[in-house]
PDB file of N, CA and C in Angstrom:
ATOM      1  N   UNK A   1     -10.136 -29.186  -5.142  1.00  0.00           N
ATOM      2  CA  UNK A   1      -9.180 -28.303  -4.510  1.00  0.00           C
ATOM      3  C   UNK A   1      -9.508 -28.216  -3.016  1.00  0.00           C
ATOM      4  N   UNK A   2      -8.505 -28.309  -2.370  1.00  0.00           N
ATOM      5  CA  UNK A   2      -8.937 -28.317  -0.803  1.00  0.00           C
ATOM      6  C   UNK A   2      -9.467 -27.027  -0.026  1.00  0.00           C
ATOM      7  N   UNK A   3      -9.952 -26.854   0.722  1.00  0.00           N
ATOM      8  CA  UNK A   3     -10.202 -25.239   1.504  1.00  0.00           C
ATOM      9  C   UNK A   3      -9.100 -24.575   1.743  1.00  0.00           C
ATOM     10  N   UNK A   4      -7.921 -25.427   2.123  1.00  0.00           N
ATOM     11  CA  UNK A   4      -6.460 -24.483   2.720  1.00  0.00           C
ATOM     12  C   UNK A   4      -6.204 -24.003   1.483  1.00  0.00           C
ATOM     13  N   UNK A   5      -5.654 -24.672   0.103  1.00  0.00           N
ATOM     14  CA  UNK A   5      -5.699 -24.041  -0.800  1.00  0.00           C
ATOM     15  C   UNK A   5      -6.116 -22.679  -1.282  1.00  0.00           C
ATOM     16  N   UNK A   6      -7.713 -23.192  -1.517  1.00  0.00           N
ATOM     17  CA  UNK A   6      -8.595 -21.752  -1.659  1.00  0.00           C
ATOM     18  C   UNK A   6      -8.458 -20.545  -0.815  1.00  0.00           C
ATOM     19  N   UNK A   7      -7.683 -21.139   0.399  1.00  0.00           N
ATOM     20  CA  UNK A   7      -7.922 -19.999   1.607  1.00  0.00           C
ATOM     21  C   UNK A   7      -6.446 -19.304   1.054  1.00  0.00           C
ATOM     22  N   UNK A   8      -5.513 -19.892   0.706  1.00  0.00           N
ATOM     23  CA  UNK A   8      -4.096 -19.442   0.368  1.00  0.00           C
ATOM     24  C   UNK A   8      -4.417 -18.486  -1.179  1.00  0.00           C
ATOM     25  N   UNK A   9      -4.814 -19.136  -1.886  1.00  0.00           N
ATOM     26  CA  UNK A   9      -5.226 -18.699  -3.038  1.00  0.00           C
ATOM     27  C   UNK A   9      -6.021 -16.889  -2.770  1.00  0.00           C
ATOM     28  N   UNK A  10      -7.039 -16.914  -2.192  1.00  0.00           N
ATOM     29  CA  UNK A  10      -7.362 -15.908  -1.940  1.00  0.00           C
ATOM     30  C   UNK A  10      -7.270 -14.725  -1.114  1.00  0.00           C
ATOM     31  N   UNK A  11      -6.198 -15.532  -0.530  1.00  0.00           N
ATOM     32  CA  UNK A  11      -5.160 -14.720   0.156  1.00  0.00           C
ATOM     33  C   UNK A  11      -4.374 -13.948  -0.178  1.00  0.00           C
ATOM     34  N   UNK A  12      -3.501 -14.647  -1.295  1.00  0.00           N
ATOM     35  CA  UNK A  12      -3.116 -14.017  -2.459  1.00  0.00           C
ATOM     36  C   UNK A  12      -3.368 -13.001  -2.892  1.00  0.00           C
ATOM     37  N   UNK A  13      -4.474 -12.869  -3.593  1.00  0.00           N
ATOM     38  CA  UNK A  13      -4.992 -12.444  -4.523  1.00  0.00           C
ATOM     39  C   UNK A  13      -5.510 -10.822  -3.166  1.00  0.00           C
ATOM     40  N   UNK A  14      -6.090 -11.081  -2.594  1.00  0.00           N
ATOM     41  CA  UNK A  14      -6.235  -9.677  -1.542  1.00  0.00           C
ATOM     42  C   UNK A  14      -5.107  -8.849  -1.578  1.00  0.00           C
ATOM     43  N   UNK A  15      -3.853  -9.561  -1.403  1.00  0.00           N
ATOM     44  CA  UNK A  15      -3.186  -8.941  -0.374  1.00  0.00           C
ATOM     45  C   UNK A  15      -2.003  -8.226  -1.718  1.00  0.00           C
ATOM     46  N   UNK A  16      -2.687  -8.719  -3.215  1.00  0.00           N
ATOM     47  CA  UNK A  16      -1.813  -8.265  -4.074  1.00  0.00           C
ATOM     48  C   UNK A  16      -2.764  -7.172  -4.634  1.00  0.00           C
ATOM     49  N   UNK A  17      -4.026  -6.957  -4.535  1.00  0.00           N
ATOM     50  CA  UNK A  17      -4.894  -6.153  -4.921  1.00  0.00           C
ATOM     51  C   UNK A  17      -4.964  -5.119  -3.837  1.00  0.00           C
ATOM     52  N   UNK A  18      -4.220  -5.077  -2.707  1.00  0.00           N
ATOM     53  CA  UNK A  18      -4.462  -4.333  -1.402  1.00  0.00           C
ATOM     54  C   UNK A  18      -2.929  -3.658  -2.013  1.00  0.00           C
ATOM     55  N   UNK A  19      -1.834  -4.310  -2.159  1.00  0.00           N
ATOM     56  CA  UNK A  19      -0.817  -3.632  -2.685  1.00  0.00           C
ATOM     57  C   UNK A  19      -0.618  -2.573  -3.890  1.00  0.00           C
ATOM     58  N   UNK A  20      -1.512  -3.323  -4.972  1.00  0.00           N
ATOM     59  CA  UNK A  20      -1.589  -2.379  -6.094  1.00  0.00           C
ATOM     60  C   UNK A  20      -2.561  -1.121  -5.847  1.00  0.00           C
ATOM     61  N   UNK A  21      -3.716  -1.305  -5.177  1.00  0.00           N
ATOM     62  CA  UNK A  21      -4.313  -0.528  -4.358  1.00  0.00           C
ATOM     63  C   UNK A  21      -3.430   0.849  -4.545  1.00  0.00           C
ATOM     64  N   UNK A  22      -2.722   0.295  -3.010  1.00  0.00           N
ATOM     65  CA  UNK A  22      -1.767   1.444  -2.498  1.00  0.00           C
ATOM     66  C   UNK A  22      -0.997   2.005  -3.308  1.00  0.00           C
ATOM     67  N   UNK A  23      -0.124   1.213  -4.198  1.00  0.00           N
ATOM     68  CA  UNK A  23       1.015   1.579  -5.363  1.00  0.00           C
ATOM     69  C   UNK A  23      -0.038   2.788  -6.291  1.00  0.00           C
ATOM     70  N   UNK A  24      -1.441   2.420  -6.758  1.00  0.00           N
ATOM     71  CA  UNK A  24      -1.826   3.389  -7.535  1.00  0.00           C
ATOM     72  C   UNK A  24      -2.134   4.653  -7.066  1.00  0.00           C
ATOM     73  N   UNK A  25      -2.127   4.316  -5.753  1.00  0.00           N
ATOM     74  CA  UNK A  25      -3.024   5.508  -5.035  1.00  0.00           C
ATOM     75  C   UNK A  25      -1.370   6.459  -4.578  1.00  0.00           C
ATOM     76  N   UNK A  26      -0.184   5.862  -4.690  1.00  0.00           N
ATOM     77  CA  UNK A  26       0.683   6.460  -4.185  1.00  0.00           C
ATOM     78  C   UNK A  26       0.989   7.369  -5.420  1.00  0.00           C
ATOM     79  N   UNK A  27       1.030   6.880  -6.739  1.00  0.00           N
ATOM     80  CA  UNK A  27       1.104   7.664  -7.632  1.00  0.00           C
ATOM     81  C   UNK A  27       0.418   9.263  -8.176  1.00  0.00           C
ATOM     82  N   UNK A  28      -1.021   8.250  -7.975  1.00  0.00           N
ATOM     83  CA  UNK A  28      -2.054   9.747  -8.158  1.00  0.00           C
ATOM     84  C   UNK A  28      -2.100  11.120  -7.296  1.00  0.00           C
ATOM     85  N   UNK A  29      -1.438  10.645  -5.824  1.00  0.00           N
ATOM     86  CA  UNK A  29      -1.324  11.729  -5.376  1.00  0.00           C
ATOM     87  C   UNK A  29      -0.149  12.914  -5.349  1.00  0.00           C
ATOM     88  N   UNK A  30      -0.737  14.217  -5.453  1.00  0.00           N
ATOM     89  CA  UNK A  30      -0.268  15.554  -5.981  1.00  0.00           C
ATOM     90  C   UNK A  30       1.411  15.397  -4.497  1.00  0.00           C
ATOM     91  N   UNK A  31       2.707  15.186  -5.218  1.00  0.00           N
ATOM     92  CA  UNK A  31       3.906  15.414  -4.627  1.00  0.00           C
ATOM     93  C   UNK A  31       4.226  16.522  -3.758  1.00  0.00           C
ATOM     94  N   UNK A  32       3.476  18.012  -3.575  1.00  0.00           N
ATOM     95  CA  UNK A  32       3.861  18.479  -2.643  1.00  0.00           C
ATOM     96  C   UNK A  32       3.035  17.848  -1.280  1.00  0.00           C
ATOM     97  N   UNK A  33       1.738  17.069  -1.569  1.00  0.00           N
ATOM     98  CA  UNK A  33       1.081  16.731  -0.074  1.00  0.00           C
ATOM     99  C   UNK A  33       1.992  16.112   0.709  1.00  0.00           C
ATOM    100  N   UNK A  34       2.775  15.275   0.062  1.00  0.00           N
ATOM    101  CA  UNK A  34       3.176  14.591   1.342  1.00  0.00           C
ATOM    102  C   UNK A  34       4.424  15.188   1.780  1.00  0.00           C
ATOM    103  N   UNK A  35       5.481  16.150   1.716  1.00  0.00           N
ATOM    104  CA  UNK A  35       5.779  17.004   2.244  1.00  0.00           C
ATOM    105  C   UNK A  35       5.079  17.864   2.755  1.00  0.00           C
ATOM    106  N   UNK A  36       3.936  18.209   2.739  1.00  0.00           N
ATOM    107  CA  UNK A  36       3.156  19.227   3.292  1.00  0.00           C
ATOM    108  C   UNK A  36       2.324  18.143   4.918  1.00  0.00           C
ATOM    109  N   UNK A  37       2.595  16.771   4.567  1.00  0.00           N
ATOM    110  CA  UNK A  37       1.884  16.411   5.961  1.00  0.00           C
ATOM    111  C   UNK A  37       3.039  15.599   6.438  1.00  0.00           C
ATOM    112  N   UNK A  38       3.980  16.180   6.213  1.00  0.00           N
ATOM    113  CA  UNK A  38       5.148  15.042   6.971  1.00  0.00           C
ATOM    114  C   UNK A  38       5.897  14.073   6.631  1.00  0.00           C
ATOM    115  N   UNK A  39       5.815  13.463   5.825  1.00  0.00           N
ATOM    116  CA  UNK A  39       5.774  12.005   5.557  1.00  0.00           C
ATOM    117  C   UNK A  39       6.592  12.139   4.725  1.00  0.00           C
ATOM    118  N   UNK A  40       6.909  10.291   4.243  1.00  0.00           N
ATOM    119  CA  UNK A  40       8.072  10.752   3.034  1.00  0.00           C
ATOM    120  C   UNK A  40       7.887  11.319   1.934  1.00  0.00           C
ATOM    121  N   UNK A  41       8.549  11.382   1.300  1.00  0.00           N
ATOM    122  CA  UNK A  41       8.286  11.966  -0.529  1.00  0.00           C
ATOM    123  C   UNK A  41       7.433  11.169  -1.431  1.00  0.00           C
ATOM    124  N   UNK A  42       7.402  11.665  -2.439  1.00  0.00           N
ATOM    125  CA  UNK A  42       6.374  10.378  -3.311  1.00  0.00           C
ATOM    126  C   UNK A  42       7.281   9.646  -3.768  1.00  0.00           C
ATOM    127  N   UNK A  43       7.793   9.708  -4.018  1.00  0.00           N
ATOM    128  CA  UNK A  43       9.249   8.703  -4.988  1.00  0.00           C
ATOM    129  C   UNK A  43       9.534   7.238  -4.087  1.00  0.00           C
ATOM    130  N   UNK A  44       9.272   8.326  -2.606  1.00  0.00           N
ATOM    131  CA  UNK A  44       9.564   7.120  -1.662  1.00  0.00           C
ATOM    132  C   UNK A  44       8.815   6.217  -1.669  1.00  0.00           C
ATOM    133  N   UNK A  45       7.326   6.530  -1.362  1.00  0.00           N
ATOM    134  CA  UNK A  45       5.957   5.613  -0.908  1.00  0.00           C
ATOM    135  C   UNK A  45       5.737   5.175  -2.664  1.00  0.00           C
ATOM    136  N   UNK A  46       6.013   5.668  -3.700  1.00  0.00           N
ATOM    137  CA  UNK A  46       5.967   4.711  -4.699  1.00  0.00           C
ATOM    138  C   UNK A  46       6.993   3.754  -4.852  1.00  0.00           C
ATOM    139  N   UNK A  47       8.036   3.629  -4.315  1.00  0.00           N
ATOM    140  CA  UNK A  47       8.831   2.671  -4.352  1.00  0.00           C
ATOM    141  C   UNK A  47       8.345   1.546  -3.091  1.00  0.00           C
ATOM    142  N   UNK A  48       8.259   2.116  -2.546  1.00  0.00           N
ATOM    143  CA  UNK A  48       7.781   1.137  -1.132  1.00  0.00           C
ATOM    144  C   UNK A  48       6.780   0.400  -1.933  1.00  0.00           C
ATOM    145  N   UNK A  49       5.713   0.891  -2.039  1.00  0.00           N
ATOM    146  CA  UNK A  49       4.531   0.228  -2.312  1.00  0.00           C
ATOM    147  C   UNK A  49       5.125  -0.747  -3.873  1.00  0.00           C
ATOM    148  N   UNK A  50       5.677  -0.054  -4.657  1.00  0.00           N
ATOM    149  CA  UNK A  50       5.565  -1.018  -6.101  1.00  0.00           C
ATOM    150  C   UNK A  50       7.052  -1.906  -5.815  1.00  0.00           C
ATOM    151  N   UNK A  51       7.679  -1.891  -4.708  1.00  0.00           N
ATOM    152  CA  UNK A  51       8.282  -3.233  -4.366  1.00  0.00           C
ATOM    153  C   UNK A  51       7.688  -4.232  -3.443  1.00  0.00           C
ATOM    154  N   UNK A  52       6.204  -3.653  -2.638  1.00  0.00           N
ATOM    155  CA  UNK A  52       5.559  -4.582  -2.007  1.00  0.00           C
ATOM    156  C   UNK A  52       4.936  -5.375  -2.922  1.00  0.00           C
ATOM    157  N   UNK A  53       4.447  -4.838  -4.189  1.00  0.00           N
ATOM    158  CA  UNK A  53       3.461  -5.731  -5.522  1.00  0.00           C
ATOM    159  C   UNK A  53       4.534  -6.129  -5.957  1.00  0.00           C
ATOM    160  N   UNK A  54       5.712  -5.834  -6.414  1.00  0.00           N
ATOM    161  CA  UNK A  54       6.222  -7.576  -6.723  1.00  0.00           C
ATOM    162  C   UNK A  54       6.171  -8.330  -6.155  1.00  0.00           C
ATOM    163  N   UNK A  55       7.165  -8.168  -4.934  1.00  0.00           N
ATOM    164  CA  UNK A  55       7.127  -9.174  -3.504  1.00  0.00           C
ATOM    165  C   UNK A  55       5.942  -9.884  -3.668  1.00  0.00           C
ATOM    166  N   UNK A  56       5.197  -9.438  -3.411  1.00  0.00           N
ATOM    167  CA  UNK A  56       3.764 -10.135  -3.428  1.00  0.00           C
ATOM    168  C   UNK A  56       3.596 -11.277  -4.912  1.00  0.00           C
ATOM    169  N   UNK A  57       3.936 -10.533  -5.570  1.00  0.00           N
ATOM    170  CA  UNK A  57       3.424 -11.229  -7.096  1.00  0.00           C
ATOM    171  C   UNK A  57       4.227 -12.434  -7.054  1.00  0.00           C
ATOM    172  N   UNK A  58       5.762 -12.050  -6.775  1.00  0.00           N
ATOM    173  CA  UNK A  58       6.588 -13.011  -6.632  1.00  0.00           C
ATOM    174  C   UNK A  58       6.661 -14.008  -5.714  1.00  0.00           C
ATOM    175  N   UNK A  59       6.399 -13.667  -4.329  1.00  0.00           N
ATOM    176  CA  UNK A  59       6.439 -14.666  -3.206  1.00  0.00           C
ATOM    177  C   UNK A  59       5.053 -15.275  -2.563  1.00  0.00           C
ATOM    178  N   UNK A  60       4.220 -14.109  -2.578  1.00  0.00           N
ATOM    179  CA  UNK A  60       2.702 -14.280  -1.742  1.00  0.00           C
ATOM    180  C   UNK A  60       2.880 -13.750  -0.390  1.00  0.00           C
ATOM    181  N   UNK A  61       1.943 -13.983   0.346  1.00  0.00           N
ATOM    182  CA  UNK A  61       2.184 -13.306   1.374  1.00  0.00           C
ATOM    183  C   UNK A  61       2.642 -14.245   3.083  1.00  0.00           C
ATOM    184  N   UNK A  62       2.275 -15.115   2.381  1.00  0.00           N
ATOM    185  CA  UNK A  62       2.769 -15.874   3.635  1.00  0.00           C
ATOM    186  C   UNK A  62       4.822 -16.164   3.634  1.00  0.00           C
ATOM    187  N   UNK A  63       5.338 -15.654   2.942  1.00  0.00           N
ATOM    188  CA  UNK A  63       6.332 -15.881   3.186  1.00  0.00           C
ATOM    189  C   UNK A  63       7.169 -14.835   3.805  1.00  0.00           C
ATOM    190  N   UNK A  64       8.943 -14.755   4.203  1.00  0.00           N
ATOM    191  CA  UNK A  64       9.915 -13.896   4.677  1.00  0.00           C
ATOM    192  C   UNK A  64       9.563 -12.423   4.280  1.00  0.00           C
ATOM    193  N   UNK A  65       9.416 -12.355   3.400  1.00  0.00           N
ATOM    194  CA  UNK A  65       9.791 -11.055   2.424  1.00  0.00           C
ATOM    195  C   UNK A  65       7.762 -10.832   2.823  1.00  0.00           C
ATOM    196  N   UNK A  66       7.327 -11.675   2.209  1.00  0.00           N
ATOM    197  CA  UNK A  66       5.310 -11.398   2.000  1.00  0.00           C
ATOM    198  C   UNK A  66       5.236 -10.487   2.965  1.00  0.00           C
ATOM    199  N   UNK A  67       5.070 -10.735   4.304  1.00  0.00           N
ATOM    200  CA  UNK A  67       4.217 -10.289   5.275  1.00  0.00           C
ATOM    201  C   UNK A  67       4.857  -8.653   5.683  1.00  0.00           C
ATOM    202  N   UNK A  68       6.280  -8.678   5.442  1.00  0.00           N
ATOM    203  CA  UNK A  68       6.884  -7.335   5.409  1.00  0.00           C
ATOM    204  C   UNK A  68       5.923  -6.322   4.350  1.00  0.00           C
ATOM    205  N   UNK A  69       5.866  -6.853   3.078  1.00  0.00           N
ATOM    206  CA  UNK A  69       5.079  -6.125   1.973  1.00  0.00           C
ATOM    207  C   UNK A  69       3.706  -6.018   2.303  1.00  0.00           C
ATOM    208  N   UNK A  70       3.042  -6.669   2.619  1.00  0.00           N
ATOM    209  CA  UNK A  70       2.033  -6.543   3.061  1.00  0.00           C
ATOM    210  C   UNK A  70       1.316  -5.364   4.467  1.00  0.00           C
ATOM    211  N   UNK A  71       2.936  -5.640   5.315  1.00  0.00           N
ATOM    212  CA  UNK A  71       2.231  -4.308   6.115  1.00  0.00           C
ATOM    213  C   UNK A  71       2.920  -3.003   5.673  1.00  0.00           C
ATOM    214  N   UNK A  72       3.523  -3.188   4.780  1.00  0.00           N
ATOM    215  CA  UNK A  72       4.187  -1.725   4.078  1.00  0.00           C
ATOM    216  C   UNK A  72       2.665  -1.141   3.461  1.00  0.00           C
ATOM    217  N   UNK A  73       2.094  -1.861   2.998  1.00  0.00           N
ATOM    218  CA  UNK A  73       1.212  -1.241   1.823  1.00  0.00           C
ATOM    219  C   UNK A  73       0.185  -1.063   2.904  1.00  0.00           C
ATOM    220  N   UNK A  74      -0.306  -1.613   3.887  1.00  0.00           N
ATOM    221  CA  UNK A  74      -1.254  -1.328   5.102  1.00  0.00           C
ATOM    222  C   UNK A  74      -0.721   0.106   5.563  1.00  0.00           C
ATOM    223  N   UNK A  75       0.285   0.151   6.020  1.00  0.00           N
ATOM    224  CA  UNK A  75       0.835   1.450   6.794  1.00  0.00           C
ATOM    225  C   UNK A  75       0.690   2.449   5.768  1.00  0.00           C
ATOM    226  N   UNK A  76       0.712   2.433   4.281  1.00  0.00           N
ATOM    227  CA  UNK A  76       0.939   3.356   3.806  1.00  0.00           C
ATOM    228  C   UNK A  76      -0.892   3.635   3.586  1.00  0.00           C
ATOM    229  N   UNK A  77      -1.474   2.710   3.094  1.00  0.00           N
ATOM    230  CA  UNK A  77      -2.917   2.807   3.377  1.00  0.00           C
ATOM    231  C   UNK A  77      -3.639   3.279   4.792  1.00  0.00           C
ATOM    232  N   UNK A  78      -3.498   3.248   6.054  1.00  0.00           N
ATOM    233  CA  UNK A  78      -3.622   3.262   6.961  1.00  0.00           C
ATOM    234  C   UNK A  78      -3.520   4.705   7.573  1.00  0.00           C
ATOM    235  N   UNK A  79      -1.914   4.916   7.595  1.00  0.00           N
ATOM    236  CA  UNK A  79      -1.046   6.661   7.339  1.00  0.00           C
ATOM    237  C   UNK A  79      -0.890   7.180   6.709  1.00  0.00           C
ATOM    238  N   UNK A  80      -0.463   6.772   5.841  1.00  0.00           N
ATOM    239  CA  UNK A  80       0.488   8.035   4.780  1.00  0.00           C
ATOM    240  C   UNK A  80      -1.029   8.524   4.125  1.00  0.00           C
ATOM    241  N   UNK A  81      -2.138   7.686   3.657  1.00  0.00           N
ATOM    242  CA  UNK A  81      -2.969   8.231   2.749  1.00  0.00           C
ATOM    243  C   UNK A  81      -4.111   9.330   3.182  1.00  0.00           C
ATOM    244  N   UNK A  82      -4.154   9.123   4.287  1.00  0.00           N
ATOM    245  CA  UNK A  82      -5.317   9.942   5.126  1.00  0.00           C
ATOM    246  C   UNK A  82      -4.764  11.133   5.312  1.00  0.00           C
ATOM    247  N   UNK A  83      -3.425  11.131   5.655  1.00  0.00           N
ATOM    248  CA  UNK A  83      -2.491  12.665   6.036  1.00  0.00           C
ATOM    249  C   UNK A  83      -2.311  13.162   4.301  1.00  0.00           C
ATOM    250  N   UNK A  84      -1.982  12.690   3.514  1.00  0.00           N
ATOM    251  CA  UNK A  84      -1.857  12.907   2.244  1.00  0.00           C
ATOM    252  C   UNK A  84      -3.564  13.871   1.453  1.00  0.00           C
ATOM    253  N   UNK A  85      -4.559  12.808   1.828  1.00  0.00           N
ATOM    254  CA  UNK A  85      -5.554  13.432   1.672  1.00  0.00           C
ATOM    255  C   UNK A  85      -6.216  14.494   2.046  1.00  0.00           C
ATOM    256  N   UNK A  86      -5.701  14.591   3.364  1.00  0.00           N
ATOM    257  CA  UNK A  86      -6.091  15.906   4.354  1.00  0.00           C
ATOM    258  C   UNK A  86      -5.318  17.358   3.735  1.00  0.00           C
ATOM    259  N   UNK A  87      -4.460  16.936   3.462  1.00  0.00           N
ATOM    260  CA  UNK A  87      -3.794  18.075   3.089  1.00  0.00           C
ATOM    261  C   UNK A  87      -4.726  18.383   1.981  1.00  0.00           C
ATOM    262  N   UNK A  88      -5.118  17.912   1.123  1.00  0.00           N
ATOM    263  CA  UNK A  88      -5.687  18.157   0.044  1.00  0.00           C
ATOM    264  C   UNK A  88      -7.172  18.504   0.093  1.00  0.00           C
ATOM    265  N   UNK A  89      -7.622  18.375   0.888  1.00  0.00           N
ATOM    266  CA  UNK A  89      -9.008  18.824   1.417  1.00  0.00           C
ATOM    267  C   UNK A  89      -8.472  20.417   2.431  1.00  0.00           C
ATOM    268  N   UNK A  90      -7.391  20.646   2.553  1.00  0.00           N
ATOM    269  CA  UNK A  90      -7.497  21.288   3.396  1.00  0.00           C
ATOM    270  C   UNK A  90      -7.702  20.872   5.142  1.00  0.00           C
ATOM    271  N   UNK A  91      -8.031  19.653   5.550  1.00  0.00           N
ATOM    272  CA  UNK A  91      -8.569  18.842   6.853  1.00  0.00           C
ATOM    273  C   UNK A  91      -9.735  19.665   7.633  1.00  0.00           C
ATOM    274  N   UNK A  92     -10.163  20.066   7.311  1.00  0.00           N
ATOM    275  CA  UNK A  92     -11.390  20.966   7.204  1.00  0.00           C
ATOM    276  C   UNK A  92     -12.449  20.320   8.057  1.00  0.00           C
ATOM    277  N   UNK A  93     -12.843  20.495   9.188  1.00  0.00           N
ATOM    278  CA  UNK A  93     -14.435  18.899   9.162  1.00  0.00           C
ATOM    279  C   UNK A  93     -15.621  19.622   8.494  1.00  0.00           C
ATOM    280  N   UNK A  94     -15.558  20.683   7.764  1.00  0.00           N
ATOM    281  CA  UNK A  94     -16.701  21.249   7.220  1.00  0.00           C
ATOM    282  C   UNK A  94     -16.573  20.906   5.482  1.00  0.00           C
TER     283      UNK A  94
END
């Protein structure tokens, strides 16, 4: 198998485990936080995210549709989850 391969291959495989990631993590969290920090609803960021893991499953990430899904599930990892979490800690630094 060649290196570009392997490099595509595991490319893959990140960027669909970085998606489901997000998709699970969009679920578990409690629906009033993210009205409480701004952001969209949960219904929303679970749809976002569990149409980035098909996309992904279906296309990979190097393609039209991929790289869109891919920074959906970043942004929502990135933003939405830290403001989501804060709320839930209270954002406290103590």
């Amino acid at each position: 198998m060649a290196f570009d391969a392997v490099l595509l291959e595991a490319l893959y495989w990140a960027t669909l485990a970085l998606t489901v990631w997000a998709l699970v993590d969009a679920v578990i969290r409690p629906a009033p936080n993210y009205v409480a920090a701004g952001k969209l609803t949960k219904p929303a960021w679970a749809a976002i995210t569990a149409l980035a893991a098909v996309v992904l499953y279906l296309s990979g990430p190097m393609t039209f549709l991929g790289l869109p899904a891919v920074i959906a599930a970043v942004v929502y990892l990135v933003d939405v989850r830290p403001a989501v979490r804060g709320v839930q800690r209270g954002n406290s630094p103590w």
